[in-house]
C-alpha atoms as a PDB file:
ATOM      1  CA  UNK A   1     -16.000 -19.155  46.209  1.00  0.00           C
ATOM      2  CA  UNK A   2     -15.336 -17.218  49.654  1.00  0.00           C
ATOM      3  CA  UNK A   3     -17.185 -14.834  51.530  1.00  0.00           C
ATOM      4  CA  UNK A   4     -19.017 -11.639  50.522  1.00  0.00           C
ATOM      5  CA  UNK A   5     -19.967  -8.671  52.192  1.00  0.00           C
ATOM      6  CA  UNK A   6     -21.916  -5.575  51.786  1.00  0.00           C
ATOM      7  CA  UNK A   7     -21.465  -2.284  54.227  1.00  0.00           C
ATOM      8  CA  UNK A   8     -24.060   0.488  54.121  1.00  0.00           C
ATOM      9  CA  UNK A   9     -23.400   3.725  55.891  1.00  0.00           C
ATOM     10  CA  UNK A  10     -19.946   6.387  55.847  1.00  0.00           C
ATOM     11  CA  UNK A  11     -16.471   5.897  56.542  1.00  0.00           C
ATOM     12  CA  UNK A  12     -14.878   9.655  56.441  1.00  0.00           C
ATOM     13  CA  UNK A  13     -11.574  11.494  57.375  1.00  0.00           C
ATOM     14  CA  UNK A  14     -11.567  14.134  59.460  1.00  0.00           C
ATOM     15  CA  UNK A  15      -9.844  16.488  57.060  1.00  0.00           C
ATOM     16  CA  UNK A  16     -10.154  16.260  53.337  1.00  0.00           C
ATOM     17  CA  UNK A  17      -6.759  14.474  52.002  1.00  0.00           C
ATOM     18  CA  UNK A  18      -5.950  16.436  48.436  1.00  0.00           C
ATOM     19  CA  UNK A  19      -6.717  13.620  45.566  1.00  0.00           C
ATOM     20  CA  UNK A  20      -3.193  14.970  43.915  1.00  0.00           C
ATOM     21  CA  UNK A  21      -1.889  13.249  47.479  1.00  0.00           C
ATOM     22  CA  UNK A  22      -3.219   9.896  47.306  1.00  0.00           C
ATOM     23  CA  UNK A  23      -3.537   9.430  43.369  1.00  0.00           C
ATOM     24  CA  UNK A  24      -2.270   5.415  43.405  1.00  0.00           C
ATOM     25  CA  UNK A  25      -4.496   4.393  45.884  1.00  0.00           C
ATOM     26  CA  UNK A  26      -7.287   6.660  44.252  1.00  0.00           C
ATOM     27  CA  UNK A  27      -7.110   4.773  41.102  1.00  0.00           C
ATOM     28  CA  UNK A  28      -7.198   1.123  43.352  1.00  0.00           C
ATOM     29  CA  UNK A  29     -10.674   2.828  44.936  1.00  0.00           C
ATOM     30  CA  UNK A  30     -12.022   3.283  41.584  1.00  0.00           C
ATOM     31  CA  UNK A  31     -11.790   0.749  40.487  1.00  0.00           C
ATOM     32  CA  UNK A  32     -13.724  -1.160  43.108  1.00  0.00           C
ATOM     33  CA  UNK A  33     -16.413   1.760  43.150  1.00  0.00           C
ATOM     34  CA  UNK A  34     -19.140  -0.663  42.465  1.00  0.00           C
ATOM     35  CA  UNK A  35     -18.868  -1.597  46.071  1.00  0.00           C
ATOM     36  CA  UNK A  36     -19.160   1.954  47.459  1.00  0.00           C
ATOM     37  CA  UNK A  37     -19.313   5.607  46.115  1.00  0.00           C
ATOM     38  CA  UNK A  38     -15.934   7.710  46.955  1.00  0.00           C
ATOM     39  CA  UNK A  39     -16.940  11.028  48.327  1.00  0.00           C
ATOM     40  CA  UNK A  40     -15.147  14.498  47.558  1.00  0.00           C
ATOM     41  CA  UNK A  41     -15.245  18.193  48.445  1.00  0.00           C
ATOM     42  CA  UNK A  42     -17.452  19.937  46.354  1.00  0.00           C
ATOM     43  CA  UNK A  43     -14.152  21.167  43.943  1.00  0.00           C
ATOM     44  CA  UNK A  44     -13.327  17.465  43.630  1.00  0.00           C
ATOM     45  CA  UNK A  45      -9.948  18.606  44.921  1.00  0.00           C
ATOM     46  CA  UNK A  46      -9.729  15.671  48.068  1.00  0.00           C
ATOM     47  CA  UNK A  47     -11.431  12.797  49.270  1.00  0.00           C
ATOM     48  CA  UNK A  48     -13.005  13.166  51.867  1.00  0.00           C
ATOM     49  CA  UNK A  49     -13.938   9.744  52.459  1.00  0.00           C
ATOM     50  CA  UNK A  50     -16.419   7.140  50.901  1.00  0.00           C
ATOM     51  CA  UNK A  51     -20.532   5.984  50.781  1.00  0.00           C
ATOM     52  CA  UNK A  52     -21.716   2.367  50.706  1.00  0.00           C
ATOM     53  CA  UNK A  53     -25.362   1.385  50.759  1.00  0.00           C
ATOM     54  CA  UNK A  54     -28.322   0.997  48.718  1.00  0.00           C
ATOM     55  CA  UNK A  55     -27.082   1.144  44.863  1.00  0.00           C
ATOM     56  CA  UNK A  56     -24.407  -1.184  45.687  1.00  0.00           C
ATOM     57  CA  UNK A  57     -22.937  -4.597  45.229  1.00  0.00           C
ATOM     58  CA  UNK A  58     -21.913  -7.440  47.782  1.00  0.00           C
ATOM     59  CA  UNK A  59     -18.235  -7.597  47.415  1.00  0.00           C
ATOM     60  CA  UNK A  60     -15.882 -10.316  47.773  1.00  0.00           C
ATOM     61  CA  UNK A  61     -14.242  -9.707  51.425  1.00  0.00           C
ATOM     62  CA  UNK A  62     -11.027  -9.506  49.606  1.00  0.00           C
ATOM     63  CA  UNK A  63     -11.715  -6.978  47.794  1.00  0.00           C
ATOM     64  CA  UNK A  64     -13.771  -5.049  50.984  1.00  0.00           C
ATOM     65  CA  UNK A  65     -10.127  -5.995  52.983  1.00  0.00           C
ATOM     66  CA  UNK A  66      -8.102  -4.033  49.842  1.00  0.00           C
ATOM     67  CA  UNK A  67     -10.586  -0.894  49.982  1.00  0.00           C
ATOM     68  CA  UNK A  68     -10.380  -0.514  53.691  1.00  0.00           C
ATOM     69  CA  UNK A  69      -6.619  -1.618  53.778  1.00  0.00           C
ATOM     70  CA  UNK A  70      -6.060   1.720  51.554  1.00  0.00           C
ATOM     71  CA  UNK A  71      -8.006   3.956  53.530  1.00  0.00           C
ATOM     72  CA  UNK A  72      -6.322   3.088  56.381  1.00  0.00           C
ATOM     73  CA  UNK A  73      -2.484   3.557  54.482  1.00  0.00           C
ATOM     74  CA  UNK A  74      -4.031   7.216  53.321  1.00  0.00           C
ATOM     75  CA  UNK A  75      -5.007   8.135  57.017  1.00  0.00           C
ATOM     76  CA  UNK A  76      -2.020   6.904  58.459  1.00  0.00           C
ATOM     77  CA  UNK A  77       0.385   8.406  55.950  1.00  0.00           C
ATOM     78  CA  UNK A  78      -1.424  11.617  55.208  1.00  0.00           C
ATOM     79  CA  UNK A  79      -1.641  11.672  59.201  1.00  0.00           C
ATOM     80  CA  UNK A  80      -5.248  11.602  59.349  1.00  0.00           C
ATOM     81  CA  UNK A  81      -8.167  10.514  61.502  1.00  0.00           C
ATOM     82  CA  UNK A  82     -10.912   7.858  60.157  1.00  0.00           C
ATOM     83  CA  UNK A  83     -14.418   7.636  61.856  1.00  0.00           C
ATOM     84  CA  UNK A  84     -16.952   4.724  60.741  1.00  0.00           C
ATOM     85  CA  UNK A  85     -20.643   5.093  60.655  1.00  0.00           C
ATOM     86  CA  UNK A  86     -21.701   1.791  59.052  1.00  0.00           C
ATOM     87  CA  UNK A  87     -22.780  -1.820  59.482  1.00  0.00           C
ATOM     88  CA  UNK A  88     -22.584  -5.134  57.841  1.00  0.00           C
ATOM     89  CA  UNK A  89     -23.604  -8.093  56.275  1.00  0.00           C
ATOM     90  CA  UNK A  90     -21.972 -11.153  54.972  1.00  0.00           C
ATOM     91  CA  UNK A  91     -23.065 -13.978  53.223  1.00  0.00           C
ATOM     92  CA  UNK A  92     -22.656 -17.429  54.063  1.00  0.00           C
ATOM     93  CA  UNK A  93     -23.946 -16.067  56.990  1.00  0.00           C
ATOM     94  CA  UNK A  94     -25.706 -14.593  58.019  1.00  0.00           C
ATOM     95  CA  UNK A  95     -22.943 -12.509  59.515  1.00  0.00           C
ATOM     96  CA  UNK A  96     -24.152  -9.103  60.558  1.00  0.00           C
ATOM     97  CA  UNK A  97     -22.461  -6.024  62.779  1.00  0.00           C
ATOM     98  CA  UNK A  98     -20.844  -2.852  63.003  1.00  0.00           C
ATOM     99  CA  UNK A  99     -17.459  -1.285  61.537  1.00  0.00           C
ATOM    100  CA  UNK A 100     -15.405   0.513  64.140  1.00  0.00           C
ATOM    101  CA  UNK A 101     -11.879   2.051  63.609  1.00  0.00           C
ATOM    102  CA  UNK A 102      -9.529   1.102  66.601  1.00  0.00           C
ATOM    103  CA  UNK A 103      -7.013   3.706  68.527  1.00  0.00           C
ATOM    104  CA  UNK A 104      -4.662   2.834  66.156  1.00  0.00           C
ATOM    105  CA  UNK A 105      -6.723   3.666  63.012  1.00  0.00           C
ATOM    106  CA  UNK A 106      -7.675   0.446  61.758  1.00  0.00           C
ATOM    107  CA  UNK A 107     -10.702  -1.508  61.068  1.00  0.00           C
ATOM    108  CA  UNK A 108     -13.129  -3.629  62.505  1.00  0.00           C
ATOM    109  CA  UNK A 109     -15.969  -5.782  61.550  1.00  0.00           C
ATOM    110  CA  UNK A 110     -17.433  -6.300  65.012  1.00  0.00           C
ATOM    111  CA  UNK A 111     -20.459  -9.289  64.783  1.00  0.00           C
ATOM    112  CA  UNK A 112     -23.380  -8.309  66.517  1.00  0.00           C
ATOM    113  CA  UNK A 113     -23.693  -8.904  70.255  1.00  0.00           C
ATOM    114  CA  UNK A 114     -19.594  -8.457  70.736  1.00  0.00           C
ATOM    115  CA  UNK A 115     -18.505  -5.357  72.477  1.00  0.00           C
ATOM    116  CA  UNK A 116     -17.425  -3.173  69.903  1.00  0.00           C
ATOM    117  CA  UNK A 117     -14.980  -0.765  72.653  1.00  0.00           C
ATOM    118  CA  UNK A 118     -12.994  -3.692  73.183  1.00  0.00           C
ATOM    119  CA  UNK A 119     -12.439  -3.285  69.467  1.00  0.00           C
ATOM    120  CA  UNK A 120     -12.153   0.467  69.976  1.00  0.00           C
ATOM    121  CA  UNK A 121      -9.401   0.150  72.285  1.00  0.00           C
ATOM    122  CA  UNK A 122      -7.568  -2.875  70.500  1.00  0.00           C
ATOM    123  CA  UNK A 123      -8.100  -5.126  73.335  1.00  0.00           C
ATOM    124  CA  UNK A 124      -9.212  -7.995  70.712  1.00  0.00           C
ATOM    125  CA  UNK A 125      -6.960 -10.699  69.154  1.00  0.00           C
ATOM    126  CA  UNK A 126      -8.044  -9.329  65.379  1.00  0.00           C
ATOM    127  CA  UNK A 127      -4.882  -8.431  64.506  1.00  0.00           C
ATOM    128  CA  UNK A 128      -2.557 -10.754  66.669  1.00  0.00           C
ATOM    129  CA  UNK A 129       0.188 -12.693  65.337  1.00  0.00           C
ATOM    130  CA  UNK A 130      -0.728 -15.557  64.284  1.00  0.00           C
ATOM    131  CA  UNK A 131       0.987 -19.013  65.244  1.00  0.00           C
ATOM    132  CA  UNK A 132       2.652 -20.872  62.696  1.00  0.00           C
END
């Protein structure tokens, strides 16, 4: 059955990115909007990043992995900056913590009691090669 996971708090860009920029990965974000709630400028002309809390569904943490996967391709393409303001839980578990972006604009579940700069700085193995 797998893992599931539900963040509450923001994960935002620090400029809008225009919606007519990012329209294939807009569609994947829809579509998994019962996790979250996409956010917009008031014209609903870019994204300007997305909500999760109370309101919403745990998610399978392949499907949380896909959403965050695609906000990080739109920030790196669209040369952008992300900032996270939220925690987590997961379930088996329980698994609780923070979400930090690194200096290279990815994500981070951090587990509580880990020291989320050495995430910050990418001084963990999270995304190390993995031995075959």
């Amino acid at each position: 059955m797998g893992a599931e996971i539900h963040y509450s708090g923001r994960i935002t860009f620090n400029e809008p990115v225009p919606t007519t920029a990012v329209e294939g990965e807009l569609a994947e974000l829809l579509g998994l909007e019962n996790l979250f709630s996409l956010s917009f400028t008031p014209d609903n002309r870019a994204l300007t990043g997305l909500v999760a809390g109370d309101g919403h569904i745990f998610g399978h943490t392949s499907q949380w992995c896909r959403a965050l996967y695609l906000l990080e391709e739109i920030a790196r393409r669209e040369q952008r900056l992300l900032t996270a303001e939220a925690t987590w839980f997961s379930e088996p578990g329980p698994f609780r913590g923070i979400l930090v972006v690194d200096t290279s604009g990815r994500f981070h579940d951090v587990v509580d009691g880990e020291p989320a700069e050495h995430h910050r700085q990418s001084h963990c193995t999270c995304y190390a090669p993995r031995e075959r």
